[in-house]
PDB file of N, CA and C in Angstrom:
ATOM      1  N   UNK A   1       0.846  -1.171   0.000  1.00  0.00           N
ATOM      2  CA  UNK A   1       0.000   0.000   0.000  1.00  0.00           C
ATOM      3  C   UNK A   1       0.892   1.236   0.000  1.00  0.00           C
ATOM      4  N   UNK A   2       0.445   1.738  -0.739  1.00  0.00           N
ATOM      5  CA  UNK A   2       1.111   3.387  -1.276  1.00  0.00           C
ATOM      6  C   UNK A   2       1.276   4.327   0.745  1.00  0.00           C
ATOM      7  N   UNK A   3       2.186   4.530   1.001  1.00  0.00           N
ATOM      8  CA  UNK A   3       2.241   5.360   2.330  1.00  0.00           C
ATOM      9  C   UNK A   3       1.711   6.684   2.349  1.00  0.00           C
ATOM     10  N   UNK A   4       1.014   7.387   3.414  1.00  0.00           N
ATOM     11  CA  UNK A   4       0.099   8.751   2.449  1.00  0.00           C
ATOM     12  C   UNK A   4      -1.004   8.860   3.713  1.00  0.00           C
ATOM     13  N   UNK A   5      -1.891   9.860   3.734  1.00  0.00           N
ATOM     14  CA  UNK A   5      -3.161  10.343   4.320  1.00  0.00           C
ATOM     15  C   UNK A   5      -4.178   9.796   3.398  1.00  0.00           C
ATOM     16  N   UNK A   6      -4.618   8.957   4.129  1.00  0.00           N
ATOM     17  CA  UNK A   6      -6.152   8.495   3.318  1.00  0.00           C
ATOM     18  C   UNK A   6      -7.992   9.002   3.992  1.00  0.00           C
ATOM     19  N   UNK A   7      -8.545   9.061   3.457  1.00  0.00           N
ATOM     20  CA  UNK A   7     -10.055   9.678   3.540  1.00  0.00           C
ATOM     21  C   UNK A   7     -10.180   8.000   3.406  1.00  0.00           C
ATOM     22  N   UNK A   8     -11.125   7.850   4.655  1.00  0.00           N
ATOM     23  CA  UNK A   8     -12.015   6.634   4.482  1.00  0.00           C
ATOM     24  C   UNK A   8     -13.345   6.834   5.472  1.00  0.00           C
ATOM     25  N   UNK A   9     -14.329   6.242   4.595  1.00  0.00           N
ATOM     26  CA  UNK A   9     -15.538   6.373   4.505  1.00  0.00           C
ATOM     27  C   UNK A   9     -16.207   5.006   5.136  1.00  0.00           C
ATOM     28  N   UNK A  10     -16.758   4.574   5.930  1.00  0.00           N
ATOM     29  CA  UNK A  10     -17.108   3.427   6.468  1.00  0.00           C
ATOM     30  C   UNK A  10     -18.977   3.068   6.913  1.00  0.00           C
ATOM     31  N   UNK A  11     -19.493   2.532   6.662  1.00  0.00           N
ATOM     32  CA  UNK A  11     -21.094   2.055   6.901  1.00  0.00           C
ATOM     33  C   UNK A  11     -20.618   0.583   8.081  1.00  0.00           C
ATOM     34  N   UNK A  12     -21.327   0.584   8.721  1.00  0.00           N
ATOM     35  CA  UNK A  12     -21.753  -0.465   9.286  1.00  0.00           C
ATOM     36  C   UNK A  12     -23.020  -1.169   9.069  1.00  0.00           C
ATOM     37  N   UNK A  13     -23.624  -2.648   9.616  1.00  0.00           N
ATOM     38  CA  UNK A  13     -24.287  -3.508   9.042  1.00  0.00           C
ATOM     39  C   UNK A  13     -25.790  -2.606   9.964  1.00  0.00           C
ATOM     40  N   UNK A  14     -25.645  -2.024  10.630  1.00  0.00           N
ATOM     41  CA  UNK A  14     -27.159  -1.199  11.512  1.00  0.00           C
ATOM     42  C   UNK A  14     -27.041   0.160  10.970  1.00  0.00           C
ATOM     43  N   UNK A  15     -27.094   0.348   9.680  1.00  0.00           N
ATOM     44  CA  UNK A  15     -27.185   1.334   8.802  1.00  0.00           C
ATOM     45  C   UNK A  15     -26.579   2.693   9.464  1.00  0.00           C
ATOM     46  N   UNK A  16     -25.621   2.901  10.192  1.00  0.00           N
ATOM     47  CA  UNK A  16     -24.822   3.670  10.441  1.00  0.00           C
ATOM     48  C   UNK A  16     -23.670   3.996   9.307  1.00  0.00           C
ATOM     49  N   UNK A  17     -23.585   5.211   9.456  1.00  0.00           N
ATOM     50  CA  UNK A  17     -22.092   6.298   8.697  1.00  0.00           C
ATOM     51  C   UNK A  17     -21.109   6.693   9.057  1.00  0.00           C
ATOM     52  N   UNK A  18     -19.863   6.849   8.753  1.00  0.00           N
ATOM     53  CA  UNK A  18     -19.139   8.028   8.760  1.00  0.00           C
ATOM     54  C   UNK A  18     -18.312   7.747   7.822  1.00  0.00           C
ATOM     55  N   UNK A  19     -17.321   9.201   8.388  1.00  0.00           N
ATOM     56  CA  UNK A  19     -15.446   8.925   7.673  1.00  0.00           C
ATOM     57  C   UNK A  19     -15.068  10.067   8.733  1.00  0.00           C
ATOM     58  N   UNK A  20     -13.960   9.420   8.467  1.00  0.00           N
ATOM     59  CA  UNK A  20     -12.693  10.075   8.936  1.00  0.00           C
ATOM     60  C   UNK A  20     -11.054  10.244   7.840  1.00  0.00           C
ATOM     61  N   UNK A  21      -9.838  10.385   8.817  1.00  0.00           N
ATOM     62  CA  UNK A  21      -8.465  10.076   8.545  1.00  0.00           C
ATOM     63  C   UNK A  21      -7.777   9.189   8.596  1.00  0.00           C
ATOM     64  N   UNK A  22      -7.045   8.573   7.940  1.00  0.00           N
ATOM     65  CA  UNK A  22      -6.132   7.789   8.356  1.00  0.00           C
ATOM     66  C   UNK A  22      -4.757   7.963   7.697  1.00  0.00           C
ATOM     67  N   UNK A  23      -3.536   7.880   8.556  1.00  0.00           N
ATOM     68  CA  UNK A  23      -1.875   7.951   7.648  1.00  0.00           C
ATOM     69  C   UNK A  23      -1.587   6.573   7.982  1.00  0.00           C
ATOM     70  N   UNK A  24      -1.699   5.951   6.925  1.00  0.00           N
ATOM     71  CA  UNK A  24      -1.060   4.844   6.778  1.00  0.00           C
ATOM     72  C   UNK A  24       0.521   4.976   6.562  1.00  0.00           C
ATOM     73  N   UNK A  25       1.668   4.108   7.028  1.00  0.00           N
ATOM     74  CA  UNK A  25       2.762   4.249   6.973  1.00  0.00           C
ATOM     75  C   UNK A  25       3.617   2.655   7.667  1.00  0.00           C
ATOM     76  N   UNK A  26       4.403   2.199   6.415  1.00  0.00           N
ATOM     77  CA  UNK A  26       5.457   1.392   7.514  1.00  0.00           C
ATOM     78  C   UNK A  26       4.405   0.008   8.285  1.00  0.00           C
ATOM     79  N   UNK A  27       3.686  -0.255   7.885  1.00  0.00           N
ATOM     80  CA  UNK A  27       2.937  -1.420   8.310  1.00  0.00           C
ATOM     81  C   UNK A  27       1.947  -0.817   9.091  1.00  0.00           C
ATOM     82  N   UNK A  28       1.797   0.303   9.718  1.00  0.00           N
ATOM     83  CA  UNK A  28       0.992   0.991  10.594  1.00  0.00           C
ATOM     84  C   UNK A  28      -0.317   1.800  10.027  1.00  0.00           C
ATOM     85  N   UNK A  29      -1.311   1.780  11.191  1.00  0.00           N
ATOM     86  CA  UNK A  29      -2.664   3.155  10.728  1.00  0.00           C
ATOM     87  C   UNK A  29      -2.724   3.866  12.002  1.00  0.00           C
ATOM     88  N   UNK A  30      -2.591   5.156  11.916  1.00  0.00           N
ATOM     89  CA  UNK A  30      -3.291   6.197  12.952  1.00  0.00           C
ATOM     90  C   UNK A  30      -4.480   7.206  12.030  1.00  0.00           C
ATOM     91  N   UNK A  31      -5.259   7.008  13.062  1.00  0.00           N
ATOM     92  CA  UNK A  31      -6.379   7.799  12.083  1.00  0.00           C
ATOM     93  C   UNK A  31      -7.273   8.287  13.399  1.00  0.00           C
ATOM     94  N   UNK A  32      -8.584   9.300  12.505  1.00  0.00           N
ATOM     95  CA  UNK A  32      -9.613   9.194  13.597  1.00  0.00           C
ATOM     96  C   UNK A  32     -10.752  10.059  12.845  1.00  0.00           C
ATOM     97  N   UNK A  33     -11.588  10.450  13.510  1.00  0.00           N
ATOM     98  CA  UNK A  33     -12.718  10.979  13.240  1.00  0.00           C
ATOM     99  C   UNK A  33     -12.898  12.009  14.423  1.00  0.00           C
ATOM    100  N   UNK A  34     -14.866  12.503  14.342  1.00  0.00           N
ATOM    101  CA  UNK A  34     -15.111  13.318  15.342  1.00  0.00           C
ATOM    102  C   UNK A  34     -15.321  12.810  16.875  1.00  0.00           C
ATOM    103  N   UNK A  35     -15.229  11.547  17.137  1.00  0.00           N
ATOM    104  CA  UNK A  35     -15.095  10.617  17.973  1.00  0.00           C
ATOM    105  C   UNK A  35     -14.777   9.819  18.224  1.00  0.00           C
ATOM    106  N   UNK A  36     -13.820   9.226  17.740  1.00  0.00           N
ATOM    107  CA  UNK A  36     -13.124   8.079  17.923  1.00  0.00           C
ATOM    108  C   UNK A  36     -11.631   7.942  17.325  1.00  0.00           C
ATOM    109  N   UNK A  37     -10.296   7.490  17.846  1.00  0.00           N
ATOM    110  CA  UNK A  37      -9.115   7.379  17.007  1.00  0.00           C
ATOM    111  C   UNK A  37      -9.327   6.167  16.582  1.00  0.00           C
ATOM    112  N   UNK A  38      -8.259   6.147  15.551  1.00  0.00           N
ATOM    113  CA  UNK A  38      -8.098   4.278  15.378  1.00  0.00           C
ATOM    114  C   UNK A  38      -6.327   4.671  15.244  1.00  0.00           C
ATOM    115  N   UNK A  39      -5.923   3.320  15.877  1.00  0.00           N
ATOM    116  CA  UNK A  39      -4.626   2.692  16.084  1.00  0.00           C
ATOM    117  C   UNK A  39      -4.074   1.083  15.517  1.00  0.00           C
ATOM    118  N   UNK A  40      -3.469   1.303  14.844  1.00  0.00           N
ATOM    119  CA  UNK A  40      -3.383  -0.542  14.261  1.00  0.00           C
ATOM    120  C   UNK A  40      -2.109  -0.624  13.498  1.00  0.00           C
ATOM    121  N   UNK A  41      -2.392  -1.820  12.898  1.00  0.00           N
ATOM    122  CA  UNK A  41      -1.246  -2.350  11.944  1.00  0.00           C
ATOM    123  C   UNK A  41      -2.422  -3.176  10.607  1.00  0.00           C
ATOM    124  N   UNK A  42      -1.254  -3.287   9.452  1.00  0.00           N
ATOM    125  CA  UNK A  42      -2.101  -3.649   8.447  1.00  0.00           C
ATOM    126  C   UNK A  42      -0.566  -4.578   7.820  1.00  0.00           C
ATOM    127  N   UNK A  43      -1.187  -5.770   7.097  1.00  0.00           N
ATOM    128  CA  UNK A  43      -0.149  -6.212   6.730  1.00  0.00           C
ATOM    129  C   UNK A  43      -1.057  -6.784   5.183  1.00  0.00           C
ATOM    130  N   UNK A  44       0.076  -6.488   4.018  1.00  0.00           N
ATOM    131  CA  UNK A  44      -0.156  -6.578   2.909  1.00  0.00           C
ATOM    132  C   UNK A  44       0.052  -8.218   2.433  1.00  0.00           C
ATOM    133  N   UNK A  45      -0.834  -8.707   1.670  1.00  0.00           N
ATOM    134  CA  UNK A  45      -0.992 -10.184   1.318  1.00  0.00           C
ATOM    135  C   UNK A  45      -1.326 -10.319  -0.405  1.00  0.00           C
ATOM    136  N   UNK A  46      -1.207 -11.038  -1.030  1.00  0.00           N
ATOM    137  CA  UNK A  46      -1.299 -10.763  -2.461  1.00  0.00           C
ATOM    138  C   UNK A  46      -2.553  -9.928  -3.012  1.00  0.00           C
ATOM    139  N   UNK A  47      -2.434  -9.121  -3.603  1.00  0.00           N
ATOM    140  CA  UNK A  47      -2.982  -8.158  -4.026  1.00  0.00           C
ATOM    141  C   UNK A  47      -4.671  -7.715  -2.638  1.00  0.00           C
ATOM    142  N   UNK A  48      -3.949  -8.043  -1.527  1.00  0.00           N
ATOM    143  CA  UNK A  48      -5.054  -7.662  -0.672  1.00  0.00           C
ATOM    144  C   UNK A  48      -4.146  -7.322   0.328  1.00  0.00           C
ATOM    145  N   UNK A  49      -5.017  -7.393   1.800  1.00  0.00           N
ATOM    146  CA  UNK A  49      -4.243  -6.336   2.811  1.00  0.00           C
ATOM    147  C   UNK A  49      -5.572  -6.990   4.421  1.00  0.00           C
ATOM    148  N   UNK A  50      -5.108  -6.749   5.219  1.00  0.00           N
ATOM    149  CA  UNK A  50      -5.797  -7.317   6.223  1.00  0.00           C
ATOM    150  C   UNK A  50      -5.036  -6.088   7.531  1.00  0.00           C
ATOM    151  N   UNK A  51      -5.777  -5.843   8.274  1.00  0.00           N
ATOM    152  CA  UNK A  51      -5.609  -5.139   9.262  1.00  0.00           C
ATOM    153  C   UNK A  51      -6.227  -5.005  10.760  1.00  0.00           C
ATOM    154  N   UNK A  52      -5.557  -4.911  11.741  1.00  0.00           N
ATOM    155  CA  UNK A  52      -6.415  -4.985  13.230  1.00  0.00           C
ATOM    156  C   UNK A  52      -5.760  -3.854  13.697  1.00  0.00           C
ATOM    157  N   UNK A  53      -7.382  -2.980  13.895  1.00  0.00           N
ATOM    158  CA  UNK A  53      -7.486  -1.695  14.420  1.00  0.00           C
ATOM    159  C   UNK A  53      -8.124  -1.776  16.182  1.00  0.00           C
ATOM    160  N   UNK A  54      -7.521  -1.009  17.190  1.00  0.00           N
ATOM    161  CA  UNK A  54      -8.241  -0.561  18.163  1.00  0.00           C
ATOM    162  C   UNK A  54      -9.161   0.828  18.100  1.00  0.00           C
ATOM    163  N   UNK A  55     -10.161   0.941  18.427  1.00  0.00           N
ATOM    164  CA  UNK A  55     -10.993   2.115  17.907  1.00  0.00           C
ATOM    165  C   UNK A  55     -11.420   2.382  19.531  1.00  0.00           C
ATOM    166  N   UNK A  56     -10.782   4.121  19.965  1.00  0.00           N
ATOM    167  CA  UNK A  56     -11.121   3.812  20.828  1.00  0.00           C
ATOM    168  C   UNK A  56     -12.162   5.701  21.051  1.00  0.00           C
ATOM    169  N   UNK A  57     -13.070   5.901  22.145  1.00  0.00           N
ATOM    170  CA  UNK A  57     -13.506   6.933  21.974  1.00  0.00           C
ATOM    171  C   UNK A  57     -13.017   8.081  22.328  1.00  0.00           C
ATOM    172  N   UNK A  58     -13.094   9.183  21.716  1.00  0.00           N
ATOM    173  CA  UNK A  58     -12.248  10.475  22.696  1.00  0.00           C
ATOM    174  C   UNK A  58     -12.875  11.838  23.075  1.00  0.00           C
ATOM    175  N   UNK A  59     -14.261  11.788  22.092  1.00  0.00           N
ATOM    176  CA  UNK A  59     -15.506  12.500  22.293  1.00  0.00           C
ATOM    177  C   UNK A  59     -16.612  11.808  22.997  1.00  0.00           C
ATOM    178  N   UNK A  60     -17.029  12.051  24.124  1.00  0.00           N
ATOM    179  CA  UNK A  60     -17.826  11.643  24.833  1.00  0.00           C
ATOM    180  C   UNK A  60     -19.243  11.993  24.433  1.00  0.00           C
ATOM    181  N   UNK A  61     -19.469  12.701  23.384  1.00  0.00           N
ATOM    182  CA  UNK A  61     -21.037  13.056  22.502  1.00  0.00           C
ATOM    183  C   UNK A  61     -21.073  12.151  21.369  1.00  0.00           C
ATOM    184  N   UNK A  62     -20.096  11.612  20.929  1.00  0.00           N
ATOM    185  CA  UNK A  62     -20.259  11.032  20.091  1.00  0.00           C
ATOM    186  C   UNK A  62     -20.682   9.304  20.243  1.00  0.00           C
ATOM    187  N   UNK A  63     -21.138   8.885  19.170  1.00  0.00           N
ATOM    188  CA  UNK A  63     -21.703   6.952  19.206  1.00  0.00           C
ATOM    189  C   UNK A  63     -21.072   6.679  18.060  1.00  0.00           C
ATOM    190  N   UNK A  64     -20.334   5.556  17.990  1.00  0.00           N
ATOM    191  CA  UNK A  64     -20.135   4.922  16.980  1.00  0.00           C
ATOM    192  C   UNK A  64     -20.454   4.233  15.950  1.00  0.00           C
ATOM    193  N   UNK A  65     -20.487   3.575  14.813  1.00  0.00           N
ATOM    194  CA  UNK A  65     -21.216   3.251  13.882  1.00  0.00           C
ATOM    195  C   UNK A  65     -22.097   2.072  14.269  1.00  0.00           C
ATOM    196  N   UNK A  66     -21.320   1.664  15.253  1.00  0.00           N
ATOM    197  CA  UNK A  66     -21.613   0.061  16.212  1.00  0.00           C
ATOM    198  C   UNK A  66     -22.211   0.266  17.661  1.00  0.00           C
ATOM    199  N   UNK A  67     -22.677   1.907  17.784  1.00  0.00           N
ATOM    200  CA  UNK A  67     -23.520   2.072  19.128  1.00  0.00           C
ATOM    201  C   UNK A  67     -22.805   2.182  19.800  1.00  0.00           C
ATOM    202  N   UNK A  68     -23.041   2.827  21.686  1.00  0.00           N
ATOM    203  CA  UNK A  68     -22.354   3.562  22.471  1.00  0.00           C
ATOM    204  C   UNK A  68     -21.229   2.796  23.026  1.00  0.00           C
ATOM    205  N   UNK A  69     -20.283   2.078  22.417  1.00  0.00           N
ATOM    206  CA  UNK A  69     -18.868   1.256  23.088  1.00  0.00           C
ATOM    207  C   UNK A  69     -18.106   2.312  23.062  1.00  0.00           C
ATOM    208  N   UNK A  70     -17.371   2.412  24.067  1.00  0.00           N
ATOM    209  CA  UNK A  70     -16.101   3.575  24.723  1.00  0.00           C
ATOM    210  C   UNK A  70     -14.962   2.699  23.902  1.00  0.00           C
ATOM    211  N   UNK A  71     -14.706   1.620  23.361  1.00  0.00           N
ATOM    212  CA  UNK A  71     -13.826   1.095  22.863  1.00  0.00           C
ATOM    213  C   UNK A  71     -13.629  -0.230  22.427  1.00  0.00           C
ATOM    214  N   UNK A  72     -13.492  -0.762  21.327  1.00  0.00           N
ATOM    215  CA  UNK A  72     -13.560  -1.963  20.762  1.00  0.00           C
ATOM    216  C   UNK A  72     -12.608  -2.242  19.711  1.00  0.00           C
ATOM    217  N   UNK A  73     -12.745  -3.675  19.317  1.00  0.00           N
ATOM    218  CA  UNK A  73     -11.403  -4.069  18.291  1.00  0.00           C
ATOM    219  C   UNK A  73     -12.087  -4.450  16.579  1.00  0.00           C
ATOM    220  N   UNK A  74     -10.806  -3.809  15.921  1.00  0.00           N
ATOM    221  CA  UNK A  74     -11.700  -4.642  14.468  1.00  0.00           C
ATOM    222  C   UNK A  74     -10.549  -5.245  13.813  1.00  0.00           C
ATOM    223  N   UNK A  75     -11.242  -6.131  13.073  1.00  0.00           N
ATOM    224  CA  UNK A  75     -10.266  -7.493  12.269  1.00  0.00           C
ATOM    225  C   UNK A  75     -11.169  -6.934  11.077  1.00  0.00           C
ATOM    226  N   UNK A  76     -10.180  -6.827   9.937  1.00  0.00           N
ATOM    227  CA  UNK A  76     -10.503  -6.293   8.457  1.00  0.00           C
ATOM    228  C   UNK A  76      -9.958  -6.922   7.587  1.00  0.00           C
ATOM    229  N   UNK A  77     -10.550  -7.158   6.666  1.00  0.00           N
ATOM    230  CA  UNK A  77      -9.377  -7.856   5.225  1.00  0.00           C
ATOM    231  C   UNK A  77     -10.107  -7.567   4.145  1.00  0.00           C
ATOM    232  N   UNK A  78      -9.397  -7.224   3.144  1.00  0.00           N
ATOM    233  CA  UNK A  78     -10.204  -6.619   1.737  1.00  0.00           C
ATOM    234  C   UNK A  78      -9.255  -6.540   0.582  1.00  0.00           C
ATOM    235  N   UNK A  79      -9.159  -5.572  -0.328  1.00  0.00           N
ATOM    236  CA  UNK A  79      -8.455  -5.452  -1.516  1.00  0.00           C
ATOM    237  C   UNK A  79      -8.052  -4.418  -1.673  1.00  0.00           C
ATOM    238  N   UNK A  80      -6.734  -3.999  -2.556  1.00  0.00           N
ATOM    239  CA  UNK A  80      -5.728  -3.020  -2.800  1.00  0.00           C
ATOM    240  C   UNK A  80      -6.254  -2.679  -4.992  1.00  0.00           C
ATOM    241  N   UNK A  81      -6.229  -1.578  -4.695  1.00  0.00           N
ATOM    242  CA  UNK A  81      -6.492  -1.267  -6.211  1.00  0.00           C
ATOM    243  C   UNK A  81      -4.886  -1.502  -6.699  1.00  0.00           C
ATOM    244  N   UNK A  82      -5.166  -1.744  -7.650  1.00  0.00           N
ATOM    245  CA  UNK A  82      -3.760  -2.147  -8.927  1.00  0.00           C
ATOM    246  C   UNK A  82      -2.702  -0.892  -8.274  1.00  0.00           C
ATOM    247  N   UNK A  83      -3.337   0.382  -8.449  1.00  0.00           N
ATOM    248  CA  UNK A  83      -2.130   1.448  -7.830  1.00  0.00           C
ATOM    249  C   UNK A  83      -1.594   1.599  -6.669  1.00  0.00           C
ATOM    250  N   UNK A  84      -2.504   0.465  -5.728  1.00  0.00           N
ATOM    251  CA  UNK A  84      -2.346   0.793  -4.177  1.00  0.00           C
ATOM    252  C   UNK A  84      -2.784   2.006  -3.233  1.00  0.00           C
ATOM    253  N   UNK A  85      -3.476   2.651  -3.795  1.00  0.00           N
ATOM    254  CA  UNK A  85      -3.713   3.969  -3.491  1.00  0.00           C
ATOM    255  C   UNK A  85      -5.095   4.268  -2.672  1.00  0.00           C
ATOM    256  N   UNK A  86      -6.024   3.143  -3.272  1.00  0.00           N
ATOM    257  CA  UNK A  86      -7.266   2.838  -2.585  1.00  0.00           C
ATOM    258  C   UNK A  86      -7.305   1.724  -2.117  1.00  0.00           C
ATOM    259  N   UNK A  87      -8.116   1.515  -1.184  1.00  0.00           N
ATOM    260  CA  UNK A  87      -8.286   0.358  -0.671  1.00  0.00           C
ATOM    261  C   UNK A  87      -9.980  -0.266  -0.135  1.00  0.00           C
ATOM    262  N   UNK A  88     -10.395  -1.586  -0.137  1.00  0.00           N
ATOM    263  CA  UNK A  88     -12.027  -1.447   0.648  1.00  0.00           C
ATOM    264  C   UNK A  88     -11.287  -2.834   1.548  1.00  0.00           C
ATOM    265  N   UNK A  89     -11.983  -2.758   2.533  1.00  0.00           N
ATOM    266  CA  UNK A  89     -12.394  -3.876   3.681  1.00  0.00           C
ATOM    267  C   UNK A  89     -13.662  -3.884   4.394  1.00  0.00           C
ATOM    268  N   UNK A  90     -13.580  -5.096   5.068  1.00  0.00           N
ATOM    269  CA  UNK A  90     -14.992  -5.369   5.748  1.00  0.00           C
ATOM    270  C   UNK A  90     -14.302  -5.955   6.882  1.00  0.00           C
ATOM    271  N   UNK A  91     -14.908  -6.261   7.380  1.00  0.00           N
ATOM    272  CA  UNK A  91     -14.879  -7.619   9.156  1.00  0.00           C
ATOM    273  C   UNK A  91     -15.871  -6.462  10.163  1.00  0.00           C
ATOM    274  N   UNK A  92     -15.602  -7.446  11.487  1.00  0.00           N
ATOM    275  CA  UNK A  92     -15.854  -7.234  12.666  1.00  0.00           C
ATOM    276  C   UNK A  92     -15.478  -6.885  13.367  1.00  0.00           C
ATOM    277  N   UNK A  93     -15.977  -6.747  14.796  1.00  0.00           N
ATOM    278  CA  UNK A  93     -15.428  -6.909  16.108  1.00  0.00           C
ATOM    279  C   UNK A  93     -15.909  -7.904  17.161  1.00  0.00           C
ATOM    280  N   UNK A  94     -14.476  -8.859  17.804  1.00  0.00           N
ATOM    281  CA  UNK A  94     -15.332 -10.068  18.702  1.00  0.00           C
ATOM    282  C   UNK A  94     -16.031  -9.519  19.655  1.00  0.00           C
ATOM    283  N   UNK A  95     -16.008  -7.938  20.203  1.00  0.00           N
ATOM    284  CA  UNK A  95     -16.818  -7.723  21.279  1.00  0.00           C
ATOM    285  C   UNK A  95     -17.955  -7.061  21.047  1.00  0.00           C
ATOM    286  N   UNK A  96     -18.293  -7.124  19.425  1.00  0.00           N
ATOM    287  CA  UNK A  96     -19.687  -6.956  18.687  1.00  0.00           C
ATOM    288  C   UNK A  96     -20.515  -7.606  18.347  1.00  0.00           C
ATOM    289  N   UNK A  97     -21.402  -8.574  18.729  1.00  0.00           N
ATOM    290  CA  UNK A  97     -21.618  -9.894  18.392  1.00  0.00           C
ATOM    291  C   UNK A  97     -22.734  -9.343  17.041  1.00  0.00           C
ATOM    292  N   UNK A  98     -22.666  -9.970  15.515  1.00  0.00           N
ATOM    293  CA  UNK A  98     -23.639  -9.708  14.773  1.00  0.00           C
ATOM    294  C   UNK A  98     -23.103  -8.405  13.922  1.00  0.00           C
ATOM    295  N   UNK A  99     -22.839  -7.621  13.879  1.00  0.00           N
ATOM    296  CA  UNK A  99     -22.343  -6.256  13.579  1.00  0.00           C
ATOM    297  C   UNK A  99     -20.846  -6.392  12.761  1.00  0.00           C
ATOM    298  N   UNK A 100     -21.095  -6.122  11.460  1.00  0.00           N
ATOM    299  CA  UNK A 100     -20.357  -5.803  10.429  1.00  0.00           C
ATOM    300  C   UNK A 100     -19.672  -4.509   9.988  1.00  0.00           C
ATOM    301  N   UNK A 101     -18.611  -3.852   9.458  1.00  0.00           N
ATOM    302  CA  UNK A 101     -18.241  -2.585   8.952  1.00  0.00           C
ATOM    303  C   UNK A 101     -17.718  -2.796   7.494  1.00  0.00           C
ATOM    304  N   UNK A 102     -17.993  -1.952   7.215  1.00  0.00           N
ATOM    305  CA  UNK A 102     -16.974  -1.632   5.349  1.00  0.00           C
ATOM    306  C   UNK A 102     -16.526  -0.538   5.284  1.00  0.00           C
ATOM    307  N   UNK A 103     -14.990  -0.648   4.627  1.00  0.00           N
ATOM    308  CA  UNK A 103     -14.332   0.725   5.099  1.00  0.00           C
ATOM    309  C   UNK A 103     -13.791   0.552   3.183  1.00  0.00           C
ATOM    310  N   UNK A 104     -13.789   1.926   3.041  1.00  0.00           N
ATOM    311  CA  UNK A 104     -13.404   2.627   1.628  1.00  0.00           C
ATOM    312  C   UNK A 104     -12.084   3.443   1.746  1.00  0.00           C
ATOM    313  N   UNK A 105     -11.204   3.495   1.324  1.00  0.00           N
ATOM    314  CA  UNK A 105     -10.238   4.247   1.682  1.00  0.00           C
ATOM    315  C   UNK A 105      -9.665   4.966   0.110  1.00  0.00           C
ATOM    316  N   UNK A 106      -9.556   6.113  -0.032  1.00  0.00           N
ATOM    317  CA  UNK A 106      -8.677   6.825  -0.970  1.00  0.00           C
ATOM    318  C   UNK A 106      -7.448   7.781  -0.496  1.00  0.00           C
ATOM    319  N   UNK A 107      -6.280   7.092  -1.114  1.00  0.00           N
ATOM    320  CA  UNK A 107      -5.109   8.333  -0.214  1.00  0.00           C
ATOM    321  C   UNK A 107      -5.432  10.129  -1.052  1.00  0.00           C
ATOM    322  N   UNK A 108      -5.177  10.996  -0.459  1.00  0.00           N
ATOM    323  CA  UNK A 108      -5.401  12.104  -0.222  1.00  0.00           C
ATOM    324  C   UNK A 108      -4.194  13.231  -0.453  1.00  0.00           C
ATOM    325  N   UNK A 109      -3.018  12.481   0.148  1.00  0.00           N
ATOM    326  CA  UNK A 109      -1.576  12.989   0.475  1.00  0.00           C
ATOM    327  C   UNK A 109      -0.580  12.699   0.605  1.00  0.00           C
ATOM    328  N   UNK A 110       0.523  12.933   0.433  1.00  0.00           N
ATOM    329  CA  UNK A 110       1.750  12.112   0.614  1.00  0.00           C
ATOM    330  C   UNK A 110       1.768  12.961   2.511  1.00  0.00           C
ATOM    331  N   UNK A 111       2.752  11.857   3.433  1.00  0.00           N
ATOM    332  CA  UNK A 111       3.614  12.059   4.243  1.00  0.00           C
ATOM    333  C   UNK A 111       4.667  12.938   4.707  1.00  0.00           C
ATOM    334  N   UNK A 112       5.059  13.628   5.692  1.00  0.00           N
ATOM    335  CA  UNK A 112       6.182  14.393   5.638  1.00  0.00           C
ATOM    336  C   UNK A 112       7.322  13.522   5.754  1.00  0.00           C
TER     337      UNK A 112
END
């Protein structure tokens, strides 16, 4: 995956929205939104990519796409466009029982 600031856009399976940031870099994601960071690692696999994020809250007005958890884990795996530049995934979280996400990602920026 191309290293860079990505815009990603995410739905969950209880018809929830958002997006946020993420800088992908070096096997790593820091990102976040208006309530929540995410922290992880992503590791690249033939023409796909798999990643485990902690998502945790930092706005106390805000709910997550997955309802009022102060903090939970996600397991993702999806596909890398030919340029590497975009990316989509899906998975869960084990402390979500039932509850799905899909995340869209387009990089935005290069890195300093």
């Amino acid at each position: 995956m191309t290293p860079g600031i990505y815009h990603v856009k995410f739905s969950s399976s209880i018809q929830a929205h958002g997006e946020g940031m993420a800088v992908i870099n070096n096997g790593t994601v820091n990102g976040g939104d208006v309530g929540y960071v995410y922290t992880g690692n992503f590791i690249e696999e033939s023409g796909g990519v798999s990643s485990t994020l902690r998502i945790k809250k930092w706005n106390q007005n805000i709910t997550s796409v997955f309802g009022p958890y102060p903090e939970f884990t996600l397991n993702l795996k999806g596909s890398l466009s030919p340029d590497q530049k975009t990316f989509q995934v899906s998975g869960s979280s084990p402390q979500i029982q039932g509850a799905t996400i899909n995340i869209h990602g387009f990089r935005v920026s290069d890195t300093v």
